[in-house]
Protein backbone atom coordinates (compact mmCIF):
# COMPACT_ATOMS: atom_id res chain seq x y z
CA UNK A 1 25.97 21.57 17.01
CA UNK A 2 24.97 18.04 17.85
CA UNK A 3 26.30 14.47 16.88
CA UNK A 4 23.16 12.47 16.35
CA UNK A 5 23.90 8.35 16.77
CA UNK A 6 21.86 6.00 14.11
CA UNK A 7 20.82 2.40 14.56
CA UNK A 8 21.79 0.98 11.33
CA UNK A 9 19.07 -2.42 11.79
CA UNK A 10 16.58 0.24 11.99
CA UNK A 11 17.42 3.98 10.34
CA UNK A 12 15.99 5.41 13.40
CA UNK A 13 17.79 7.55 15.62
CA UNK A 14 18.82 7.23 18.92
CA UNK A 15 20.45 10.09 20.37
CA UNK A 16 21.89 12.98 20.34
CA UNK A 17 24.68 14.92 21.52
CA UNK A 18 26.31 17.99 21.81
CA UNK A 19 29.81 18.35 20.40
CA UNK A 20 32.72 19.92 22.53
CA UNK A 21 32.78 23.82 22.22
CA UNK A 22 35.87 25.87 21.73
CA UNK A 23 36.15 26.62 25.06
CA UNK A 24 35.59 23.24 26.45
CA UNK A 25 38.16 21.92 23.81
CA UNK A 26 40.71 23.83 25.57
CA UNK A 27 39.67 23.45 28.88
CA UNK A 28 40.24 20.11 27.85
CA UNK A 29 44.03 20.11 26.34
CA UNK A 30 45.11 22.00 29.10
CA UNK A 31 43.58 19.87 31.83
CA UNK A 32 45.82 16.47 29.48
CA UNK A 33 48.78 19.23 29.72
CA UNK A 34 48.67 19.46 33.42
CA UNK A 35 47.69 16.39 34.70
CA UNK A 36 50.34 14.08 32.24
CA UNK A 37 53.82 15.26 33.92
CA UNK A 38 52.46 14.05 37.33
CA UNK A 39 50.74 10.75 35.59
CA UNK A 40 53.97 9.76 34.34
CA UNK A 41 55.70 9.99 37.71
CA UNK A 42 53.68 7.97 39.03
CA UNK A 43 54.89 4.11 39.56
CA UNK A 44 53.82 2.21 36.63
CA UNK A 45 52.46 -0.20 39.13
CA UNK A 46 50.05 2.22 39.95
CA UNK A 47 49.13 2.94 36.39
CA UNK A 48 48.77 -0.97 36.06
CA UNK A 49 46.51 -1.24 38.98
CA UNK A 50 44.08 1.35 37.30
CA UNK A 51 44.45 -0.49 34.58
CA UNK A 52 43.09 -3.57 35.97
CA UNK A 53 40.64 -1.52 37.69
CA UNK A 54 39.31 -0.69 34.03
CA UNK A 55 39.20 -4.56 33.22
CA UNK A 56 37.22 -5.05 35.75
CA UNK A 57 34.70 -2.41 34.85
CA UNK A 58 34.57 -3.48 31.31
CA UNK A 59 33.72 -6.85 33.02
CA UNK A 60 31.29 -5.38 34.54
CA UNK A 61 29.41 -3.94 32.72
CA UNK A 62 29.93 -6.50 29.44
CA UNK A 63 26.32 -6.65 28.37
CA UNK A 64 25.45 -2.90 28.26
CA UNK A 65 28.41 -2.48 26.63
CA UNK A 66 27.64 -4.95 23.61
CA UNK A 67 24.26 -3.49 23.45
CA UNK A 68 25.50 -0.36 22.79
CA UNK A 69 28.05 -1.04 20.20
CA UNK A 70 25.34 -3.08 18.18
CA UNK A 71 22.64 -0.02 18.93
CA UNK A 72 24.73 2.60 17.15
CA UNK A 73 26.85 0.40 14.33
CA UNK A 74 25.01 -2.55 13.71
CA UNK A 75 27.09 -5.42 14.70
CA UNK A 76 25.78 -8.68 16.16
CA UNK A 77 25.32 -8.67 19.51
CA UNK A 78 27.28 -11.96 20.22
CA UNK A 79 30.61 -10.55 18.26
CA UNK A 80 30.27 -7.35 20.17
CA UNK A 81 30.34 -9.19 23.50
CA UNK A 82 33.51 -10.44 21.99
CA UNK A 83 34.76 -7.11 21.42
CA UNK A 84 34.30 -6.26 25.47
CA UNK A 85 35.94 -9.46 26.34
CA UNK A 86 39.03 -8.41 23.97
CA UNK A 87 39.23 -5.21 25.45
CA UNK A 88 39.62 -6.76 28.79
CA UNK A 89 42.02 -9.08 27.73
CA UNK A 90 44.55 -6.04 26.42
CA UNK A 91 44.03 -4.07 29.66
CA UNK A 92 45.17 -6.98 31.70
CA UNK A 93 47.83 -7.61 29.67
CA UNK A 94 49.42 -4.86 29.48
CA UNK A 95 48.63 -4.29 33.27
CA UNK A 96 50.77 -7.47 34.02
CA UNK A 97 53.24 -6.82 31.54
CA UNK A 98 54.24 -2.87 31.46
CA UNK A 99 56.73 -3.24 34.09
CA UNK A 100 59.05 -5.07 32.11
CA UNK A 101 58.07 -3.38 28.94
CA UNK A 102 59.47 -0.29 30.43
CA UNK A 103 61.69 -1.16 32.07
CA UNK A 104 65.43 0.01 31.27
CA UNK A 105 67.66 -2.19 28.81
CA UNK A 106 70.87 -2.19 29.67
CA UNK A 107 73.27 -1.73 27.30
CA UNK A 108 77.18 -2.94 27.41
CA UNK A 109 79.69 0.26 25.98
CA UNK A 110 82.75 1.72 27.10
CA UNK A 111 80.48 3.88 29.64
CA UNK A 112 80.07 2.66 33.31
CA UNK A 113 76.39 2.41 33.13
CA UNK A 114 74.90 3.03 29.90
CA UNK A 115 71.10 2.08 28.98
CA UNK A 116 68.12 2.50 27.03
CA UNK A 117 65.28 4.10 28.90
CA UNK A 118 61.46 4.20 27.89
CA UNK A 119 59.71 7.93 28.85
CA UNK A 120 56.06 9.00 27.42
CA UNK A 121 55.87 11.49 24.90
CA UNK A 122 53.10 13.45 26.60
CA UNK A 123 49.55 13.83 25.03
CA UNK A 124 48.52 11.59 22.36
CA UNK A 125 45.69 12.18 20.11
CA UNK A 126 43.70 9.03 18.76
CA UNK A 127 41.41 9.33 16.06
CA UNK A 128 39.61 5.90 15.69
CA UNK A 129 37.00 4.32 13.13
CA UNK A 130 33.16 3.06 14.12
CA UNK A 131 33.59 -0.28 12.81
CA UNK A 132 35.05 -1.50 16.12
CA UNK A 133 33.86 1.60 18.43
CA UNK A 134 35.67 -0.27 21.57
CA UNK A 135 38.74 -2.44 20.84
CA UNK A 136 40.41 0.16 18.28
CA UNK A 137 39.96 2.30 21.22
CA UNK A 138 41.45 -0.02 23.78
CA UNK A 139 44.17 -1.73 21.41
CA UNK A 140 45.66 2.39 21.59
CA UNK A 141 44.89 3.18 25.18
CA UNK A 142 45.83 0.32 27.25
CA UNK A 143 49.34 0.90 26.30
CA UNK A 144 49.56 4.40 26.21
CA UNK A 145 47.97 4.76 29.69
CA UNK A 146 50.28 2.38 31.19
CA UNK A 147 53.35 4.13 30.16
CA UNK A 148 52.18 7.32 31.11
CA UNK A 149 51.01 9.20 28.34
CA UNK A 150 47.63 10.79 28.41
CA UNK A 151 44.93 9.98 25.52
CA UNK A 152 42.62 12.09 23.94
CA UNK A 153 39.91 10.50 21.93
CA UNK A 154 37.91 11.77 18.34
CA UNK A 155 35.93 9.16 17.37
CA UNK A 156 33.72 8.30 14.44
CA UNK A 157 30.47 10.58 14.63
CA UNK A 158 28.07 7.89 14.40
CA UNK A 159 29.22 6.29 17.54
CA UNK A 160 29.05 9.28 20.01
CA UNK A 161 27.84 6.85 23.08
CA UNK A 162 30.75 4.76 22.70
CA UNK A 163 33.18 7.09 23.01
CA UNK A 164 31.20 8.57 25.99
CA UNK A 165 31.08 5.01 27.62
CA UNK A 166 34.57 4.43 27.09
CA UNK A 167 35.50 7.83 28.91
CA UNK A 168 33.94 6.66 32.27
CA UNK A 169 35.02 3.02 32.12
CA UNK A 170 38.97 4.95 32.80
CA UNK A 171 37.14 7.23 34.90
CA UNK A 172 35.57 4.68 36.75
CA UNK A 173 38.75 2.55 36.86
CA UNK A 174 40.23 5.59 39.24
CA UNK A 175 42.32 7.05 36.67
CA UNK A 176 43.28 10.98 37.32
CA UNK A 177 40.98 13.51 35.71
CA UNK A 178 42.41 14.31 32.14
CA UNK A 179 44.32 10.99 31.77
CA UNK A 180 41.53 10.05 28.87
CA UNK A 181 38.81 12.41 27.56
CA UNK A 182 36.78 12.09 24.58
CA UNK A 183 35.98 14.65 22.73
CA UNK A 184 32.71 14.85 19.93
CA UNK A 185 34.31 17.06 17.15
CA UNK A 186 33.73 16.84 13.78
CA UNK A 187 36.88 15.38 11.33
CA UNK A 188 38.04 18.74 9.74
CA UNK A 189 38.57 19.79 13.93
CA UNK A 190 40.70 16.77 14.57
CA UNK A 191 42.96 17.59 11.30
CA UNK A 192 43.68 21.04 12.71
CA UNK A 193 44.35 19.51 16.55
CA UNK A 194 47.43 17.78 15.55
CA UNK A 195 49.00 20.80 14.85
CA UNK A 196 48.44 22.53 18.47
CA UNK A 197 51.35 22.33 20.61
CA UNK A 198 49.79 20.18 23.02
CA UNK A 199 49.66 17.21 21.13
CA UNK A 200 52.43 15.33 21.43
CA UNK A 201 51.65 12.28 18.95
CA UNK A 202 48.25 10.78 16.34
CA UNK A 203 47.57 7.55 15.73
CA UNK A 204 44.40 7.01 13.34
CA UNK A 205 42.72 3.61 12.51
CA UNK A 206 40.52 4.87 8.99
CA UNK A 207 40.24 5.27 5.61
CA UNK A 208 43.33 5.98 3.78
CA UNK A 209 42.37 9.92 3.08
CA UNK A 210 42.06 10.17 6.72
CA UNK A 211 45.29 8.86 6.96
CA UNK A 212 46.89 11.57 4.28
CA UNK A 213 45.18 14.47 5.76
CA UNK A 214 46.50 13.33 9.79
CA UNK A 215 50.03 12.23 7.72
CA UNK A 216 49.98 15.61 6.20
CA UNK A 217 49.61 17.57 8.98
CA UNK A 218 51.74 15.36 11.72
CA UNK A 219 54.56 15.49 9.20
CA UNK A 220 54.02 19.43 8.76
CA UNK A 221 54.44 19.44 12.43
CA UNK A 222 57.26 17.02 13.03
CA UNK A 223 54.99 14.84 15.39
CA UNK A 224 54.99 10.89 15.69
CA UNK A 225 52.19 9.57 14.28
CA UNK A 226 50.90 5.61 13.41
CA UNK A 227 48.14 5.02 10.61
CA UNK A 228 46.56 1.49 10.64
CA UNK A 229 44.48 2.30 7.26
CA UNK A 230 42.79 -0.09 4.49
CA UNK A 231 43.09 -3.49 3.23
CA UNK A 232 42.43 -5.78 0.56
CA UNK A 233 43.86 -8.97 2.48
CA UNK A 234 44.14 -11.92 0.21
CA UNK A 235 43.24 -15.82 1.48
CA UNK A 236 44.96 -18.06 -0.54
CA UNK A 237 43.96 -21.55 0.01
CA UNK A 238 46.27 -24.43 -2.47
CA UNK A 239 45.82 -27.44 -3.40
CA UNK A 240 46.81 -29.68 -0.41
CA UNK A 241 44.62 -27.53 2.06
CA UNK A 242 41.93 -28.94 4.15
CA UNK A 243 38.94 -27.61 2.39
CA UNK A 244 36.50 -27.92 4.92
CA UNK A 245 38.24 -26.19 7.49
CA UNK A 246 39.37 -23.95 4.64
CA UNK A 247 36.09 -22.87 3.29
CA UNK A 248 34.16 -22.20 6.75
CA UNK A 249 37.03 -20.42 8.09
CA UNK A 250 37.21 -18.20 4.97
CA UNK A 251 33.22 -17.44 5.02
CA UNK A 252 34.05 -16.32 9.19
CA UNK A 253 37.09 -14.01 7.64
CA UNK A 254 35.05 -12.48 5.33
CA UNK A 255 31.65 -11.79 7.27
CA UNK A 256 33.37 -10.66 10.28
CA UNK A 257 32.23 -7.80 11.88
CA UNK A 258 29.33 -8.22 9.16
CA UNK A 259 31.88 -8.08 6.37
CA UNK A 260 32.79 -4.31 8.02
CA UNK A 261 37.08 -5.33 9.12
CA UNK A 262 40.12 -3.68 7.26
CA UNK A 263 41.82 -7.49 8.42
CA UNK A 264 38.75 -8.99 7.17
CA UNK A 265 40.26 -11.43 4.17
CA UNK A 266 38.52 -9.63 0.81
CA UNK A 267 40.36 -11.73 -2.13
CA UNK A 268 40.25 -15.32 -2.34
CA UNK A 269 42.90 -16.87 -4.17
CA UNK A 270 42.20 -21.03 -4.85
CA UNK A 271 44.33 -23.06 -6.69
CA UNK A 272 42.94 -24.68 -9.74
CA UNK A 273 43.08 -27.69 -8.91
CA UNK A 274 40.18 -27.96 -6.24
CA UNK A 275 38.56 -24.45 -7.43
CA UNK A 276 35.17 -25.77 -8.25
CA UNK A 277 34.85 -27.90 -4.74
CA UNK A 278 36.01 -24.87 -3.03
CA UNK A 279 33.95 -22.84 -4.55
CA UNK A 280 31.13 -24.48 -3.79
CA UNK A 281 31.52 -25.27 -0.43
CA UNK A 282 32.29 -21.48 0.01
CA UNK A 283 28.83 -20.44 -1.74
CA UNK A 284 26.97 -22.50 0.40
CA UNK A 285 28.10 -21.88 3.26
CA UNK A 286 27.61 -18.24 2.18
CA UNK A 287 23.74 -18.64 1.05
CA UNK A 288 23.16 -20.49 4.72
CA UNK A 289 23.93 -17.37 6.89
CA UNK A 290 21.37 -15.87 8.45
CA UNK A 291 21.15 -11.71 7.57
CA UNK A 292 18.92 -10.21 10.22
CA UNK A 293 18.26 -8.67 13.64
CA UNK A 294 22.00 -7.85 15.63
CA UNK A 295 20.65 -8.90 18.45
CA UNK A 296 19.00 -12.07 17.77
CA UNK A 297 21.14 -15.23 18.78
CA UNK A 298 20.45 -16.73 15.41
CA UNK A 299 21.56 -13.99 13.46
CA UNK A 300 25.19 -14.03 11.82
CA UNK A 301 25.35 -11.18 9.38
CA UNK A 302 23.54 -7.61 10.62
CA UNK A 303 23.37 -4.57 8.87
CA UNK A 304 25.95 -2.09 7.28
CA UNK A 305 26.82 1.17 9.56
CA UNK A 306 25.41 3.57 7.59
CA UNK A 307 23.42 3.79 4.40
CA UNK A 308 26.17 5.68 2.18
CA UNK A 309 28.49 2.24 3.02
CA UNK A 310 25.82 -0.10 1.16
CA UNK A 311 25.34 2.10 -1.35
CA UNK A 312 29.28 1.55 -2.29
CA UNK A 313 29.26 -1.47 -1.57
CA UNK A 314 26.56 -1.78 -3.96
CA UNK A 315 28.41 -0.27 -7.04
CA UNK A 316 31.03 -2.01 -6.42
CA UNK A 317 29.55 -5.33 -7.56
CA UNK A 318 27.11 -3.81 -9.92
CA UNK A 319 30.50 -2.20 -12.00
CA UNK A 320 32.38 -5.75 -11.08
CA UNK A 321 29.71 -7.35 -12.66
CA UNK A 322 29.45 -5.33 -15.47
CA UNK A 323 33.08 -5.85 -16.02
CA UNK A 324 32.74 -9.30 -16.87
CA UNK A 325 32.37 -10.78 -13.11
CA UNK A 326 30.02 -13.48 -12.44
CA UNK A 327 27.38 -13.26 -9.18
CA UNK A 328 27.06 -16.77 -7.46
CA UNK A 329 25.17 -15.80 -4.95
CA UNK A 330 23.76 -12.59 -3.25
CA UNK A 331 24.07 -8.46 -5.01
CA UNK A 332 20.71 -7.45 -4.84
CA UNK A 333 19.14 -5.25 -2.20
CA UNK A 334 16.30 -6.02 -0.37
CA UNK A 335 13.66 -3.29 0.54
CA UNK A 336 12.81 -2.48 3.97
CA UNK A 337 13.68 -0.62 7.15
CA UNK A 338 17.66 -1.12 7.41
CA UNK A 339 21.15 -0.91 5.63
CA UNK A 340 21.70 -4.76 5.17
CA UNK A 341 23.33 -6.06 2.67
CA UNK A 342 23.93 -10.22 1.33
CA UNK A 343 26.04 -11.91 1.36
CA UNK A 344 27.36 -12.14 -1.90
CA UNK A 345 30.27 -14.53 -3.88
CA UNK A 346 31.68 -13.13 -7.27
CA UNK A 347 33.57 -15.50 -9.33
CA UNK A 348 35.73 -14.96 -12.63
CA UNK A 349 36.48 -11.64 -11.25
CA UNK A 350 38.45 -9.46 -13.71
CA UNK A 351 41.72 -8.20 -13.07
CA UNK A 352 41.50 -4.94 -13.29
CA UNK A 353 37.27 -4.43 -11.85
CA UNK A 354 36.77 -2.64 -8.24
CA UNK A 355 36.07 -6.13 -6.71
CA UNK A 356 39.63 -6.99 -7.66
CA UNK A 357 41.13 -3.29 -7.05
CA UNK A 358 39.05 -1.68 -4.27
CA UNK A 359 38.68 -2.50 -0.53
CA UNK A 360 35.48 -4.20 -0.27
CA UNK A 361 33.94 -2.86 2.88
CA UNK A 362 31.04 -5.62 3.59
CA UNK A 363 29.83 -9.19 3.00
CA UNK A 364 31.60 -9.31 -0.32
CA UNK A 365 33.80 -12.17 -1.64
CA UNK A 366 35.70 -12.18 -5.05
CA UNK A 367 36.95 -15.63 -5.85
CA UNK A 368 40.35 -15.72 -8.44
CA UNK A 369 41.16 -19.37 -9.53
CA UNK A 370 45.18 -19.73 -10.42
CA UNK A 371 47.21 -22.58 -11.92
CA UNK A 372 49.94 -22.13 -9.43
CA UNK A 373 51.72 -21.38 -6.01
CA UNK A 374 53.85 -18.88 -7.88
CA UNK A 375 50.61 -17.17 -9.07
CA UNK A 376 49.20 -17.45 -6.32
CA UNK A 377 51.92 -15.47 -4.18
CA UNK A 378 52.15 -12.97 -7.66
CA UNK A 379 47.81 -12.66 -7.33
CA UNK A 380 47.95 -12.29 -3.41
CA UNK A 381 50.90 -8.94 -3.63
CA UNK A 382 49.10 -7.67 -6.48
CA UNK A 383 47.33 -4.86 -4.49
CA UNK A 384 48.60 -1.71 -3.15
CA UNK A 385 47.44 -2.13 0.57
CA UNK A 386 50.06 -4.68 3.04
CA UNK A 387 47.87 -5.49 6.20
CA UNK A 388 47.68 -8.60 6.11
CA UNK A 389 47.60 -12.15 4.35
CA UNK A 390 46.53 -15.86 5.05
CA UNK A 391 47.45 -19.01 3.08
CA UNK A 392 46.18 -22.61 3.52
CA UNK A 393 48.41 -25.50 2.60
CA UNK A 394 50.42 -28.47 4.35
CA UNK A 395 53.43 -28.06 2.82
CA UNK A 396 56.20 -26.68 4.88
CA UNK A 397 58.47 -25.51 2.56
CA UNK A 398 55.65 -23.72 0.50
CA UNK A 399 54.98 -22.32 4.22
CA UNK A 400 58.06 -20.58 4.08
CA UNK A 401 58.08 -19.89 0.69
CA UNK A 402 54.90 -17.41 1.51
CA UNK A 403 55.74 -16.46 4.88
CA UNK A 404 58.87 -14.96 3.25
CA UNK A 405 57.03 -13.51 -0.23
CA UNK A 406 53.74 -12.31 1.08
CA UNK A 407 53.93 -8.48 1.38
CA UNK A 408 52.20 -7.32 4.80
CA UNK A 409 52.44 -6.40 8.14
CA UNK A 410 51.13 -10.18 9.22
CA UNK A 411 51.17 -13.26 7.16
CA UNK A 412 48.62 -16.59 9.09
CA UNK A 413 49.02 -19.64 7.80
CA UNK A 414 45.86 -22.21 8.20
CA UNK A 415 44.01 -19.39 10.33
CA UNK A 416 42.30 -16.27 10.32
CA UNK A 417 43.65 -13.10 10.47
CA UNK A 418 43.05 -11.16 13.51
CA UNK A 419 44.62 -8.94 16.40
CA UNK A 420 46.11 -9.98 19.45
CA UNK A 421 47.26 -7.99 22.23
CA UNK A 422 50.52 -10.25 22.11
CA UNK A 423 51.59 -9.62 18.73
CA UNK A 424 52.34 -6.37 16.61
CA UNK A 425 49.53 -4.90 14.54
CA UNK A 426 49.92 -2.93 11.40
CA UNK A 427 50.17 -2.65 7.88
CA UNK A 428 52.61 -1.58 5.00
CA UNK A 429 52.38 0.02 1.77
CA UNK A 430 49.16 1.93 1.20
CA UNK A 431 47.82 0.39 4.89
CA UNK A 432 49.73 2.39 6.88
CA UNK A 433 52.83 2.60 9.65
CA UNK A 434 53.93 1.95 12.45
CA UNK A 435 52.42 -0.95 15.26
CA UNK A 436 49.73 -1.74 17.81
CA UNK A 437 49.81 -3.84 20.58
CA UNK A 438 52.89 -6.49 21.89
CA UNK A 439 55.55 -4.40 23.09
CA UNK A 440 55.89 -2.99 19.82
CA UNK A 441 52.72 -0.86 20.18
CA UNK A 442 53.52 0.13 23.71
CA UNK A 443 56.90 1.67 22.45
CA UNK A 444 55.36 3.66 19.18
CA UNK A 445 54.55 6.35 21.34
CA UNK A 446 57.84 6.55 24.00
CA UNK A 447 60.98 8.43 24.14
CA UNK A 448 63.39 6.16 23.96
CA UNK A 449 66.79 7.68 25.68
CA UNK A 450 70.26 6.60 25.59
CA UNK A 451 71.86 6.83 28.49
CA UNK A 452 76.08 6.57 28.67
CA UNK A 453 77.31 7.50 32.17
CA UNK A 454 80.83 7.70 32.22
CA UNK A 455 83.47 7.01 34.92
């Protein structure tokens, strides 16, 4: 069997590669068996310094990096040289800043010494989306590595030289054989892994059935497991916002990553009042991106990952529009070699139509006008998924009013949405459990033993 990788700007293929056999599947587990034990006892300075080590390399080799990502997924070349730059950024921090993460916490009791101590749980399995082949990766490894667990990678199929590059950037770095391994298996194979003994712990970043099926069969299993799933973030922008700032940051949160981000902000919720300007800033600024090339400087919106997401993406708006919503700008596909898509701005959106309901997984933005901040804050929890949620306005106490009421794991006011290795990542409701990143994220996947040492 092979895993063939696609470039999305052109429907061409550009490799392929064997999958891991049965027998080099467990060579594989019981090389992360042996190895972890020993990893662990080693000073978490040391893990740090390999850490580093692996900042460096993605340093290093930055540019063949971004190529890569935007060869085999389609996003612009420029963003994905962000991406490396990210991933650098968590492995130093959590290089400088595992010490004290695990470091013991001590307690005060009746005991003569009792504390909280931090220990890995062993080998965790990370199954991880294409849409950002590297950081997803990272965002789970860094921290994992550093406090001594061992990681074992499925990624998506279509990027098979990611995960490939990311295995030698920790090999590189100097980390022990079997501290990280990718493995090329298909999805139905990484269901069934959770359940072998060996695994310690799952965290997926996907699709919420991918997150039932891994859920299903961690719970089965009594294993930890994290699921950073879906979204349908709203960005609410009221009546006092600055509109300029508000419209072309709201075009960036909705085209990132060519529209392709389960933080990207997919319901835009403007108050009456300055609807119409908004709106129209918003479309414009919309019909002036340039849809092309990934790796053209001049290029902010590339294609789709794969053909079978436009073609969603595509009934989505066709039955939104049929439902009574009204196209501004953009929904029609354009013939030739690629899976791009436009970008598109649906207004007078009906309640109840897939662009209102569904995650909109590319360059899609429905815009809901509403007479209030109270409807606003009813419009914006109105959707089963809790990732996150952004609101524009200059009032303070309207601030707090929505940092309190919003429903999701993070709430920006006047900014964009995104991750940061300092902060806690993750969703609620129908987006998932559990954290990434900040010390939160390091700790998901940790022992964490009392100690009470009496007299």
């Amino acid at each position: 069997m092979s895993m063939r990788s696609v470039n999305p700007a052109t429907g061409q293929v550009l490799e392929e590669y064997a999958t891991t056999g049965e027998a080099d599947l467990e060579r594989r587990l019981d090389l992360a068996v042996a190895m972890q034990p020993g990893f662990a006892d080693r000073p978490v300075g040391q893990r740090a310094d390999w850490l580093s080590a692996a900042a460096d390399r993605l340093r290093a080799r930055r540019e063949e990096l971004g190529r890569l990502m935007t060869a085999e997924m389609g996003k612009t070349f420029a963003s994905a040289l962000a991406e490396v730059d990210k991933c650098e950024w968590v492995c130093r921090y959590y290089a400088e800043n595992g010490a004290d993460f695990l470091a013991d916490e001590v307690v005060a009791s009746g005991a003569r010494d009792s504390r909280v101590r931090f220990e890995p749980l062993g080998v965790v399995l990370a199954v991880m989306p294409w849409n950002f082949p590297l950081w997803q990766v990272f965002r789970f490894a860094a921290p994992a590595l550093v406090a001594g667990n061992a990681g074992l990678l499925k990624h998506a199929s279509n990027v098979p030289g990611c995960a490939l590059a990311i295995q030698s950037v920790f090999a590189e770095a100097g980390f022990p054989p079997g501290a990280f391994q990718s493995l090329l298996i298909p999805a139905a194979r990484a269901e069934a892994l959770v359940a072998d003994r060996r695994i310690a712990a799952v965290t997926l970043t996907g699709s919420e059935p991918a997150g039932r099926a891994v859920a299903r069969a961690a719970g089965q299993h009594l294993k930890k497991s994290v699921l950073e799933l879906g979204g349908s973030d709203p960005f609410i922008v009221l009546a006092d916002a600055d509109l300029e700032r508000a419209a072309i940051t709201a075009v960036q949160a909705r085209i990132i990553n060519n529209g392709q981000s389960c933080i990207a902000a997919k319901r835009f919720v403007v108050s009456e009042d300055i609807a119409e300007e908004f709106e129209a800033r918003f479309v414009r600024l919309m019909e002036a991106l340039t849809v092309g090339d990934p790796m053209r400087p001049d290029t902010d919106l590339g294609p789709l990952a794969t053909e079978a997401i436009r073609s969603e993406l595509h009934e989505q708006v066709v039955s939104s529009v049929t439902a009574g919503a009204r196209l501004r700008t953009g929904g029609v596909l354009s013939p030739g070699a690629g899976w791009f898509y436009p970008p598109t701005v649906l207004t007078s959106v009906p309640r109840d139509c897939p662009a209102a309901v569904e995650e909109l997984f590319g360059p899609v933005a429905p815009l809901f006008r509403v007479p209030s901040a109270a409807e606003a804050l009813e419009l914006a929890n109105a959707t089963e998924f809790g990732l996150g949620a952004a609101v524009w306005t200059r009032d303070e106490a309207v601030i707090t009013r929505f940092v309190d009421g919003l429903r999701a794991g993070s709430v920006f006011v006047n900014g964009m949405v995104a991750s940061d290795p300092r902060l806690p990542f993750g969703g609620i409701k129908r987006s998932g459990y559990g954290r990434e990143l900040g010390i939160y994220g390091l700790r998901e996947f940790l022992n964490v033993k009392t100690v009470w040492i009496g007299d």
